[in-house]
Protein backbone atom coordinates (compact mmCIF):
# COMPACT_ATOMS: atom_id res chain seq x y z
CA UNK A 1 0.00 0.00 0.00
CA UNK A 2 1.42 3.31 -0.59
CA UNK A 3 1.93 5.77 1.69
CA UNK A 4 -0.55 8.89 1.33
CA UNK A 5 1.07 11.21 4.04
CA UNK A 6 0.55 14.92 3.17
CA UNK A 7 1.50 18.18 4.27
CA UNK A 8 -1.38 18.60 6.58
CA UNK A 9 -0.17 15.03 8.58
CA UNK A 10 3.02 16.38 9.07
CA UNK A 11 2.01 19.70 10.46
CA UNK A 12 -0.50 17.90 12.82
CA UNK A 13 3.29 16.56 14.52
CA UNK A 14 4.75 19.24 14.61
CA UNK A 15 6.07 21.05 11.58
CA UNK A 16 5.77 23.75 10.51
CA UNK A 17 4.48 25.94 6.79
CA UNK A 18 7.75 26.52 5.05
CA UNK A 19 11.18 24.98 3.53
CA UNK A 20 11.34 22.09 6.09
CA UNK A 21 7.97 21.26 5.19
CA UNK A 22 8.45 20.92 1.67
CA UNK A 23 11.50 18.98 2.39
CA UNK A 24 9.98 16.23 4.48
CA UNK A 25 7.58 15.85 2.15
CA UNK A 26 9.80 15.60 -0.91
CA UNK A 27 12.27 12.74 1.37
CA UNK A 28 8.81 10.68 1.91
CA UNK A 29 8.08 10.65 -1.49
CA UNK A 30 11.64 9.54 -2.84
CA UNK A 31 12.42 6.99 -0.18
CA UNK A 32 9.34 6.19 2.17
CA UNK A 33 6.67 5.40 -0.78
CA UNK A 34 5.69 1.83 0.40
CA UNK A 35 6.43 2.42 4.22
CA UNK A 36 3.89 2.00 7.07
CA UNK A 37 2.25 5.78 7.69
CA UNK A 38 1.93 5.14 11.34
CA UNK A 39 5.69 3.84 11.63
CA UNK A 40 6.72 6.74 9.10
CA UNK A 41 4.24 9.66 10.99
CA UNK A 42 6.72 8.32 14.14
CA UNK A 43 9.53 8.66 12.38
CA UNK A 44 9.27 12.31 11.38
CA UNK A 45 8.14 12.89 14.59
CA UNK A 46 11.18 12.26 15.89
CA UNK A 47 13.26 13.51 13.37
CA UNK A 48 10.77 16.49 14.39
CA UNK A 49 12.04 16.08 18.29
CA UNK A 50 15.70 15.16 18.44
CA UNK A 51 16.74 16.15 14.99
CA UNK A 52 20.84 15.54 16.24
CA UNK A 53 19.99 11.59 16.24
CA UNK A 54 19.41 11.60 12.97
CA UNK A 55 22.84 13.64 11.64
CA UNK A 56 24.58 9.88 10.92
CA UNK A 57 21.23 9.04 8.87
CA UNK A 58 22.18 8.69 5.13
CA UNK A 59 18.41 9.75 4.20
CA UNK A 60 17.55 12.41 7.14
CA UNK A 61 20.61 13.70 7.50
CA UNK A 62 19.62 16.94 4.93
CA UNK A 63 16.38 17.26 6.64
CA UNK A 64 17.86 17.05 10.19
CA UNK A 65 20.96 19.41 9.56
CA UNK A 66 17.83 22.25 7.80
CA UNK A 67 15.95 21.91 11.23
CA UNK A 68 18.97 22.66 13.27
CA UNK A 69 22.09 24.20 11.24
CA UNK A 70 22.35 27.97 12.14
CA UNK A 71 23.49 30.60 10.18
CA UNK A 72 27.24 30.02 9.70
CA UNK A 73 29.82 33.10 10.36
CA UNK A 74 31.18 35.54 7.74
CA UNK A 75 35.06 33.95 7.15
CA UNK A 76 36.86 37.09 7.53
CA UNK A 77 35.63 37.14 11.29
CA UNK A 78 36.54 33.43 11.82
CA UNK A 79 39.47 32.00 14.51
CA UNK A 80 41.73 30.24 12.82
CA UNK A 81 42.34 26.29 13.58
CA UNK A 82 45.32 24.63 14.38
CA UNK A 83 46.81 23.68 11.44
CA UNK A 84 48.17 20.18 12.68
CA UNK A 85 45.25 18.40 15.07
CA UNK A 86 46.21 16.89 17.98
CA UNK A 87 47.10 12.99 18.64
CA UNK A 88 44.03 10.46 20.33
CA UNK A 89 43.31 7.49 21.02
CA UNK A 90 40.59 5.58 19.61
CA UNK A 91 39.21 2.46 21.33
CA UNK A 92 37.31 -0.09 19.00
CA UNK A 93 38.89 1.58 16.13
CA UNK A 94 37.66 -1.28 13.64
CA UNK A 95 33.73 -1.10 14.81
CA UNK A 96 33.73 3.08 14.69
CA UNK A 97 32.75 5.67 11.04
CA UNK A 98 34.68 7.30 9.22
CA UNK A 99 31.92 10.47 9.79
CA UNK A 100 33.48 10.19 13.82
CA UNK A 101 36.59 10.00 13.13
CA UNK A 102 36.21 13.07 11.01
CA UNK A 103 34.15 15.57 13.41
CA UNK A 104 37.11 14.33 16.32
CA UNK A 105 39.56 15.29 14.13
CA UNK A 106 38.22 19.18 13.50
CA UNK A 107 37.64 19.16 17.10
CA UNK A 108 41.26 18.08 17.87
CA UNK A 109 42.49 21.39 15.92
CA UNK A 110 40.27 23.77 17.83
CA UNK A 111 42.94 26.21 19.99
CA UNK A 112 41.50 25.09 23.04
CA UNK A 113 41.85 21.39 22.63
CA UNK A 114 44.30 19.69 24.77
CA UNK A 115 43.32 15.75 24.52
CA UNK A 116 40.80 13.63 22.90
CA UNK A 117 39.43 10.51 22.69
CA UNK A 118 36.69 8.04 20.83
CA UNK A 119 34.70 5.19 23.11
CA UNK A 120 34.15 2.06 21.07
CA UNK A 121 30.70 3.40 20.65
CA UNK A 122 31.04 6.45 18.99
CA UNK A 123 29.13 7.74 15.80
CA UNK A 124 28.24 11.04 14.24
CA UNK A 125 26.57 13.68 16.23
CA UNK A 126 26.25 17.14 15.85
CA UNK A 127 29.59 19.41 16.57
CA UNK A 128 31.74 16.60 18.71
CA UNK A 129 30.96 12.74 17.76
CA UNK A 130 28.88 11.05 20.30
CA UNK A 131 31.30 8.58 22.22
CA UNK A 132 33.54 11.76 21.74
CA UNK A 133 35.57 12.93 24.46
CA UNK A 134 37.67 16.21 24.53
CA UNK A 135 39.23 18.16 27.09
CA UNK A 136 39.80 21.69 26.74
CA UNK A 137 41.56 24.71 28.40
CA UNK A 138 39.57 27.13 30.25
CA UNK A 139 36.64 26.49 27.49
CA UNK A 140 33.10 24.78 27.24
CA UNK A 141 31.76 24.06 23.98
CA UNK A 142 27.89 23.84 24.28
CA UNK A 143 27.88 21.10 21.09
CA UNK A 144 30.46 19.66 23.25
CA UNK A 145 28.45 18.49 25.74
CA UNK A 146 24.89 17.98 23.83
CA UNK A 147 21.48 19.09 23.84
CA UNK A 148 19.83 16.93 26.39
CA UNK A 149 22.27 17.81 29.60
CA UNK A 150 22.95 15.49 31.54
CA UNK A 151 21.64 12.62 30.58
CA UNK A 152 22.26 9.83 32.64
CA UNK A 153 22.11 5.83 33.76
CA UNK A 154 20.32 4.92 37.07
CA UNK A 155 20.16 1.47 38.27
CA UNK A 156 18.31 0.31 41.55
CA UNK A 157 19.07 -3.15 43.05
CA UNK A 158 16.29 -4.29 45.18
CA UNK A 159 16.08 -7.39 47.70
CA UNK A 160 13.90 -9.43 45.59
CA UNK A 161 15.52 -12.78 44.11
CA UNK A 162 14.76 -13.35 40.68
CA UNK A 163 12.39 -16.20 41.13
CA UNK A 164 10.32 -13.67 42.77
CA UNK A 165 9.68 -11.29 39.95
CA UNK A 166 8.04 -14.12 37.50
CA UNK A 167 4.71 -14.86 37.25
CA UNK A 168 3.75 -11.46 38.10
CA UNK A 169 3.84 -9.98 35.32
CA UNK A 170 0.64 -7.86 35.30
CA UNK A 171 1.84 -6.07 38.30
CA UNK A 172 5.41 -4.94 36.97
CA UNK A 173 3.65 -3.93 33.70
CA UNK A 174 0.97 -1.82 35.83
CA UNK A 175 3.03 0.23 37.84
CA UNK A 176 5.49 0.58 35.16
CA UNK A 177 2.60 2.11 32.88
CA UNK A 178 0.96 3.87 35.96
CA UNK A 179 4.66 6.17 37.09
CA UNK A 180 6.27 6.89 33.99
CA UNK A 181 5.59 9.22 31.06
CA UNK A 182 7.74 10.02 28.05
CA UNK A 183 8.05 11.96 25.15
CA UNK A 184 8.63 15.57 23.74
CA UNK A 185 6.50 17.72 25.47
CA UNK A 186 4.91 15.55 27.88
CA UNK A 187 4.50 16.17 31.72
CA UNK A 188 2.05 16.32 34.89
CA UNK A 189 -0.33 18.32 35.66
CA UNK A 190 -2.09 19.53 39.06
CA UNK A 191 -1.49 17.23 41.81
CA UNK A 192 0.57 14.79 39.33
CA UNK A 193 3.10 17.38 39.64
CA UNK A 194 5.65 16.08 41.67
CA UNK A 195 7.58 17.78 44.16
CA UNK A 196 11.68 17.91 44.73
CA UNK A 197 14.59 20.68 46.20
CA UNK A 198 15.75 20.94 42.90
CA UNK A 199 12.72 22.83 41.81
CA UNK A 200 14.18 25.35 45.28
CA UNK A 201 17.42 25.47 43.34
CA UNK A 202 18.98 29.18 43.34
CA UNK A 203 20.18 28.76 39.86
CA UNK A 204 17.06 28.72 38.36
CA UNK A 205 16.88 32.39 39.57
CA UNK A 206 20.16 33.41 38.68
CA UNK A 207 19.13 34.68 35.18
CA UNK A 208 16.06 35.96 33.75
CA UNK A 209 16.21 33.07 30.56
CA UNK A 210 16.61 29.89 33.78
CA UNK A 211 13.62 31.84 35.75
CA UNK A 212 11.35 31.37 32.73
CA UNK A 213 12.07 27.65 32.26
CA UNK A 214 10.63 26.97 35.98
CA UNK A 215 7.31 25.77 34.95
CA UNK A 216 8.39 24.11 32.05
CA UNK A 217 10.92 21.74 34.63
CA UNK A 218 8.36 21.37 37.39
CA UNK A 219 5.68 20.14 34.77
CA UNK A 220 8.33 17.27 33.54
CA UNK A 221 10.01 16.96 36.80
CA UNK A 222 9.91 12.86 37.34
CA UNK A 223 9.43 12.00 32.95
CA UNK A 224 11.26 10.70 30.97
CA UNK A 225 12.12 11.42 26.91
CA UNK A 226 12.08 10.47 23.99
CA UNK A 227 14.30 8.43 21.43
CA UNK A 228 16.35 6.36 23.45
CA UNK A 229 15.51 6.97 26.67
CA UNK A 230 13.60 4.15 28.38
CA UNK A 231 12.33 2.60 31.69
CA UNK A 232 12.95 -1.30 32.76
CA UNK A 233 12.53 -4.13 34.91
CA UNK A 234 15.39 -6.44 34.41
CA UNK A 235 17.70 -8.73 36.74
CA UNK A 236 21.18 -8.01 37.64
CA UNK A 237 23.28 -11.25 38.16
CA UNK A 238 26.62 -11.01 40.87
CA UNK A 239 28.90 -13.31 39.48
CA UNK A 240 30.89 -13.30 43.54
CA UNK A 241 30.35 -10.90 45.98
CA UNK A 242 31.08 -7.29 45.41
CA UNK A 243 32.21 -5.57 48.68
CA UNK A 244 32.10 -2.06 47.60
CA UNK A 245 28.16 -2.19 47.09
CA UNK A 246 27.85 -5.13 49.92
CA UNK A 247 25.92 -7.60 47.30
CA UNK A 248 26.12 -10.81 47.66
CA UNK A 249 26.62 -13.14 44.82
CA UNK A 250 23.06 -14.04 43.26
CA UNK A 251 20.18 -12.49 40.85
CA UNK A 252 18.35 -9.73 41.92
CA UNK A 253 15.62 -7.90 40.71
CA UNK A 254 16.38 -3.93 39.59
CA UNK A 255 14.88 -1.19 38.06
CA UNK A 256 17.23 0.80 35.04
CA UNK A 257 16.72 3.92 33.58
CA UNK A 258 17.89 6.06 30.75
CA UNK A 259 16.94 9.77 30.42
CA UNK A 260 17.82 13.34 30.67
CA UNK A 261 17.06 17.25 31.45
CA UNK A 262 14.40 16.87 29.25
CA UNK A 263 13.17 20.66 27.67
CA UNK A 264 15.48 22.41 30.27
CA UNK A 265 18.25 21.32 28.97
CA UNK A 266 16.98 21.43 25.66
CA UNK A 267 16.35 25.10 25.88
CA UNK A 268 19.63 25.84 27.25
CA UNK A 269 21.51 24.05 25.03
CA UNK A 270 20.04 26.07 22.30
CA UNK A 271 20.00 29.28 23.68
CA UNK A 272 23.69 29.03 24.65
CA UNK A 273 24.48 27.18 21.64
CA UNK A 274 23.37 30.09 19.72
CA UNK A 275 25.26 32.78 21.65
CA UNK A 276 28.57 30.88 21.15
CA UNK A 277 28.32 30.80 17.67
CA UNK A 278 27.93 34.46 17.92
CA UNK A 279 30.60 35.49 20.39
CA UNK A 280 33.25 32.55 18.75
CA UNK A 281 33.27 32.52 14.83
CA UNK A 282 34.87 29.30 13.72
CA UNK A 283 35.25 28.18 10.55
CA UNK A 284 32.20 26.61 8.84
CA UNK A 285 33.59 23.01 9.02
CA UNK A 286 34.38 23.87 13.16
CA UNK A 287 31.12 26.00 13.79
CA UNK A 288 29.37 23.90 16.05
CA UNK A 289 32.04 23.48 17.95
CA UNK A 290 32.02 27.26 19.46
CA UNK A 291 33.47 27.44 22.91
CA UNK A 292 33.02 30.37 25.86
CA UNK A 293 35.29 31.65 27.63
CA UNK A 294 34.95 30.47 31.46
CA UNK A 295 36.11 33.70 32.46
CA UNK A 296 33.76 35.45 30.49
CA UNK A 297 30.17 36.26 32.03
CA UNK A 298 28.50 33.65 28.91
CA UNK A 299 30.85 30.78 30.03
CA UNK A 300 30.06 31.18 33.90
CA UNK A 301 25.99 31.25 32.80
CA UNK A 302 26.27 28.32 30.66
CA UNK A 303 28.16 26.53 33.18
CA UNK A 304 25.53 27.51 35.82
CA UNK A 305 22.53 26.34 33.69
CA UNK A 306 24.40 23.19 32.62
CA UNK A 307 24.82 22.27 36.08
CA UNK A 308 21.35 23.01 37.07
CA UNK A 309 20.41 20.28 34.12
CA UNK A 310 22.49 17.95 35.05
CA UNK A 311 20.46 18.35 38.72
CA UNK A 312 17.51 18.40 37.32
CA UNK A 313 18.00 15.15 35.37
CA UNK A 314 18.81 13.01 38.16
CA UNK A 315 16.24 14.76 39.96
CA UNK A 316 14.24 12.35 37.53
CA UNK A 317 15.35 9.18 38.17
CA UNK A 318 15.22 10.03 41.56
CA UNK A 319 11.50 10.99 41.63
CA UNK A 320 10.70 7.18 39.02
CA UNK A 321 13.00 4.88 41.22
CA UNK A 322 10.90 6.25 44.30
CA UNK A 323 7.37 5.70 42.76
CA UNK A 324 8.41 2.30 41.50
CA UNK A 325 9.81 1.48 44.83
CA UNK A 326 7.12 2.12 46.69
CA UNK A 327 4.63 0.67 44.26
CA UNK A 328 6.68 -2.69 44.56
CA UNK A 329 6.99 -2.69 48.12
CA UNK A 330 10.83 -3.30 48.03
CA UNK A 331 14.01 -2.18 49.53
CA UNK A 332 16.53 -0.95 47.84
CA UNK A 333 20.08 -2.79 48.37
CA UNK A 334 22.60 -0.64 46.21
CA UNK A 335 22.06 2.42 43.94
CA UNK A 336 24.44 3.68 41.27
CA UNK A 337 24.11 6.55 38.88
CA UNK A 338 25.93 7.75 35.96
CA UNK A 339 26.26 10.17 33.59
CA UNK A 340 27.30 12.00 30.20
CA UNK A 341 26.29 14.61 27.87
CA UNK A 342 28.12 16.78 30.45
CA UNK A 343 31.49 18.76 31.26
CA UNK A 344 33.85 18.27 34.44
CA UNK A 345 36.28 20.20 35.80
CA UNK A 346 39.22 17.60 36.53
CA UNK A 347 42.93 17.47 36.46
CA UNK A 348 44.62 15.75 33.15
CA UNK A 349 48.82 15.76 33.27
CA UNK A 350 48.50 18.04 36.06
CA UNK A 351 46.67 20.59 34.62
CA UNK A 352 42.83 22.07 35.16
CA UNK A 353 40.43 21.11 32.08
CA UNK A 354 37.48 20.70 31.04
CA UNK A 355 36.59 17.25 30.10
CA UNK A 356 33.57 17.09 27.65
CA UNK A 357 32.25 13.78 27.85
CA UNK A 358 29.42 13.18 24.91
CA UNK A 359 27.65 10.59 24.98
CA UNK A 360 30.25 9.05 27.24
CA UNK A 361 30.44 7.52 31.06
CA UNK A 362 33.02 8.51 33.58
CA UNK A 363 35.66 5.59 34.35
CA UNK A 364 38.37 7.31 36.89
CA UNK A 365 39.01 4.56 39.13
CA UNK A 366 36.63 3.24 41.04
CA UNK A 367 33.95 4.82 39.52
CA UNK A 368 30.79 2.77 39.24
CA UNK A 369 29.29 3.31 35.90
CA UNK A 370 26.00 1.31 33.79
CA UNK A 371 26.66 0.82 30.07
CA UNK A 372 23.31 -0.46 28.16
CA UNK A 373 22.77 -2.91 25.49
CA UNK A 374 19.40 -2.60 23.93
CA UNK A 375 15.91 -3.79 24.77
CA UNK A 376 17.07 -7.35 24.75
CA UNK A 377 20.98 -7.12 25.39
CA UNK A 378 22.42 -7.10 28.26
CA UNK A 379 24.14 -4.03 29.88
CA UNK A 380 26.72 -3.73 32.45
CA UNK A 381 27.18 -2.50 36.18
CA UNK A 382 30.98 -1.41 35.62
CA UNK A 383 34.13 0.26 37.74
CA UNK A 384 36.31 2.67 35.81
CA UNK A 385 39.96 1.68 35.86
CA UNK A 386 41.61 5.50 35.53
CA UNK A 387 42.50 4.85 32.00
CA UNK A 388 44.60 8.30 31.10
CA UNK A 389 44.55 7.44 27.19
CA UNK A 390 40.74 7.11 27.73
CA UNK A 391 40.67 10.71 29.74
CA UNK A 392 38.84 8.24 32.25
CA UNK A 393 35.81 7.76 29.95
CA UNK A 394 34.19 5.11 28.68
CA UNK A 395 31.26 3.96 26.32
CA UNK A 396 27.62 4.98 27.14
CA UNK A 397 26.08 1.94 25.16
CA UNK A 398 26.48 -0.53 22.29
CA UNK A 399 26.20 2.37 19.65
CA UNK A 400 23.78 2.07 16.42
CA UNK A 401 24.64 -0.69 13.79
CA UNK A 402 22.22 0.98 11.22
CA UNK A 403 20.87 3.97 10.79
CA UNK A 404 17.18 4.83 12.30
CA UNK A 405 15.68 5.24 8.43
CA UNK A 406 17.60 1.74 7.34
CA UNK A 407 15.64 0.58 10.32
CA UNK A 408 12.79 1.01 9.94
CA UNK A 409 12.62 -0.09 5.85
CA UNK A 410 14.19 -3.30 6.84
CA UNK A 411 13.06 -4.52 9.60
CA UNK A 412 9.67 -5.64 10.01
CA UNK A 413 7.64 -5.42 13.57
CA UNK A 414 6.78 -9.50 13.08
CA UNK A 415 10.68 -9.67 12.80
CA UNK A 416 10.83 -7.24 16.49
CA UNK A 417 8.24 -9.26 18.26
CA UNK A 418 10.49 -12.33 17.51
CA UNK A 419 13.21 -11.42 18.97
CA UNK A 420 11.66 -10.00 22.24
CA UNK A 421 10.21 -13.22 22.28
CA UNK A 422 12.95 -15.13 22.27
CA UNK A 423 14.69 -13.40 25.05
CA UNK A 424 11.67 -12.91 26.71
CA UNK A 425 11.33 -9.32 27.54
CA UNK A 426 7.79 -7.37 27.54
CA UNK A 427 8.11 -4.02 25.84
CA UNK A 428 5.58 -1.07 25.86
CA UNK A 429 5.91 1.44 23.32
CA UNK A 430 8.67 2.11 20.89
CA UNK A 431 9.11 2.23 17.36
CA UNK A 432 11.85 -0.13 14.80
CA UNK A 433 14.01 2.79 14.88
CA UNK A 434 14.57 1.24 18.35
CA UNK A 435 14.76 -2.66 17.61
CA UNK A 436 17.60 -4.74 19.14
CA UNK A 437 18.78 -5.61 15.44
CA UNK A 438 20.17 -1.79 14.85
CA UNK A 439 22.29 -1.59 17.33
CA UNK A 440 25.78 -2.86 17.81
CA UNK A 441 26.75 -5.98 20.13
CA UNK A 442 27.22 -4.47 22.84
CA UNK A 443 29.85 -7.86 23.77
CA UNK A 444 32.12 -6.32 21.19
CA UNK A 445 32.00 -3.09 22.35
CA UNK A 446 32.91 -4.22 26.38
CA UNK A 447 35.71 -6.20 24.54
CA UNK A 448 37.21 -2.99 23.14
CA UNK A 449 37.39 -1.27 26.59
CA UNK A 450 39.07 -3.76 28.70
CA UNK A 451 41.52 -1.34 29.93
CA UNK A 452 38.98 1.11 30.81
CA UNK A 453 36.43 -0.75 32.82
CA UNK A 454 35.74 -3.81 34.67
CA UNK A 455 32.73 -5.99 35.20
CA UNK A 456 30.86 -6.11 37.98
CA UNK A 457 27.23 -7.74 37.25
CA UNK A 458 25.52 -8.31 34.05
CA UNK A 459 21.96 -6.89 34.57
CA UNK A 460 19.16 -8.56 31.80
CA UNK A 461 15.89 -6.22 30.56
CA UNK A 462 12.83 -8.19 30.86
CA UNK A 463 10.34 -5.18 30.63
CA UNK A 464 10.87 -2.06 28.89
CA UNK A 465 9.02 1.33 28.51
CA UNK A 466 9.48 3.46 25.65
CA UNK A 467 8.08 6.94 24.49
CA UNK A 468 4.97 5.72 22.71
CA UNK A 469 5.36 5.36 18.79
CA UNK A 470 1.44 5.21 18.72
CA UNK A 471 0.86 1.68 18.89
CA UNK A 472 -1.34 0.16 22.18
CA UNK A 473 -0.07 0.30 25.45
CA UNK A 474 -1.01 -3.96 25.79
């Protein structure tokens, strides 16, 4: 059957009379003629949403890069790049793009650069790659760290043995559906609303722009987005006793989630994104890789409102691990939390830096970490190692084998329910952009970081919650 979307469909999600209009509709016609209209009206949506996942997407890429792409600085005003970029390392070399590898080299001749690296995950984002890592001198790069701020891994490991979470089923499924909501856009209302101290936070009354994005944060306070981002039951398995956490060797049943600062640190990241480009002028190939000045009033905002994210995001998790672990009834033996899309202030060869870390988890040593398969591979409770080379980073997740158009042409949503099937995990919402076939194995990519982390359990999804791609909640 062919597909009959129109410009009137598209506006209804979203867009918007104009160029990007026309070009959406000219891309469905080309490439999406025999495609599903409620998988394809899901698509665009997204595309709509989070335009920078779709940058590496051989089809969207032109539509994504029109929704986003600012205007670019006159040349005679630019700063010049170094002319020979910097040495890194790159872990997994053999599983990562050549599109990475390209973006971390521009961003390894930017003045401020002093070190770099690529996680075995990495692919092409907007400005630096995600799985990118770069630490600068005295300089934040909004592009640098991403537009959904701190977005972050929590797991909770409760005291219920696995043989206790099967055969009920109906319950996990109900409270899961009952305490989380996702997507762009989508929050509580009235007495939904839920309450937290980072809502009391100073910062979001230390500008005029952060004071106006109150209501927006208390509204989503406690959901979760879009994309990626997802809510599961799963169980964790402690191959020997980990003393650290004070775990005993066994299964457990926990709760993982994946999710960020939602439109707050969407907002911001535009807003400051914006002003970069207009206080640094780099050339067009570097431009969305414009840095401020710490010193300078702009870098001490940004920094300000990227923290405040960053709070705000675990402020999240926080509020969905509570509800879920109360609506279970069950005790919570050991939480860790994690997170990237952010920028530290750490020491590197002796020197301050700032270590932009997208789409990338901290591994100094010791540090507890969660990298993610996909719906229905396993992820991983890890401990950094300290790996210099590494700037102490690690992956953030298996990466994406195909692209989220090639996804959803080729595989088929019999195909999806197969595989679920076969490892046995329960999921609510999602579209094939997010199938377990278009991402990487997420074994290879733990094999290619060896030296960064180490294993500690090996947690298994058995029910996942995804922003809804329209199809039944059942």
């Amino acid at each position: 059957m062919k597909t009959t979307i129109t410009g009137s469909n598209l506006l209804k999600i979203g867009y918007s009379e104009g160029k990007i209009l026309g070009l959406a509709l000219n891309i469905i016609a080309e490439h999406f003629k025999e495609t599903n209209e409620a998988e394809l009206l899901a698509l665009f949506k997204k595309v709509k949403e989070y335009p920078e996942s779709f940058l590496d997407d051989a089809v969207l890429e032109g539509l994504a890069k029109a929704m986003i792409e600012e205007a670019q600085p006159k040349e005679s005003d630019t700063i010049a790049l170094v002319r020979n970029a910097k040495s890194y390392t790159v872990f997994g070399e053999s599983h990562i793009e050549e599109g990475a590898r390209s973006q971390m080299n521009i961003a390894m001749r930017l003045p401020v650069t002093e070190a770099g690296a690529l996680m075995p995950d990495a692919h092409q984002g907007y400005g630096l790659p995600i799985g990118g890592v770069l630490a600068t001198k005295n300089a934040i790069i909004p592009y640098g760290v991403g537009v959904d701020i701190g977005c972050r891994m929590a797991l909770s490991i409760f005291d219920i043995p696995e043989k206790h979470y099967f055969g009920k089923d109906a319950m996990y499924k109900r409270e899961l559906i009952a305490f989380t909501k996702f997507g762009a856009g989508h929050g509580f209302k009235g007495d939904e609303r839920a309450d937290h101290e980072v809502l009391e936070n100073e910062a979001f009354y230390s500008t005029p722009f952060l004071k106006h994005l109150h209501g927006k944060a208390w509204s989503q306070l406690g959901t979760s987005g879009g994309g990626n981002h997802f809510v599961e039951w799963g169980i964790i398995e402690f191959a020997e006793r980990d003393e650290v956490l004070n775990i005993d060797k066994g299964r457990y049943v926990a709760l993982l989630t994946h999710s960020g600062s939602r439109g707050l640190g969407a907002t911001i990241a535009g807003h400051y994104t914006k002003l970069a480009k207009d206080l640094c002028k780099l050339p067009k190939e570097a431009a969305n890789l414009a840095y401020l000045d710490l010193n300078s009033a702009e870098g001490q905002e940004y920094w300000i409102a990227m923290n405040l994210a960053g709070d705000y995001a675990s402020a999240c998790h926080e509020i969905i691990h509570k509800r879920l672990t109360k609506a279970i009834g069950a005790k919570v033996l050991a939480k860790v939390e994690n997170h990237h899309n952010f920028a530290w202030k750490e020491t590197l060869n002796g020197e301050e830096v700032i270590v932009h870390r997208k789409g990338a988890t901290p591994a100094g040593k010791g540090v507890m970490g969660i990298i993610p398969g996909s719906m229905t591979a396993p992820g991983f409770l890890v401990r950094g190692k300290g790996e210099t080379s590494s700037i102490n980073s690690a992956s953030h997740g298996a990466g994406r084998l195909m692209s989220r158009t090639k996804a959803i042409q080729s595989i088929t949503r019999s195909e999806m329910k197969a595989i679920l099937k076969d490892h046995g995990v329960t999921l609510i919402g999602a579209g094939l952009d997010e199938a377990p076939m278009a991402y990487k194995d997420i074994h290879q990519v733990m094999a290619a970081q060896t030296d960064l982390v180490d294993v500690v359990a090996k947690f298994e999804p058995k029910m996942v919650r995804m922003a809804d791609d329209g199809s039944r909640e059942d």
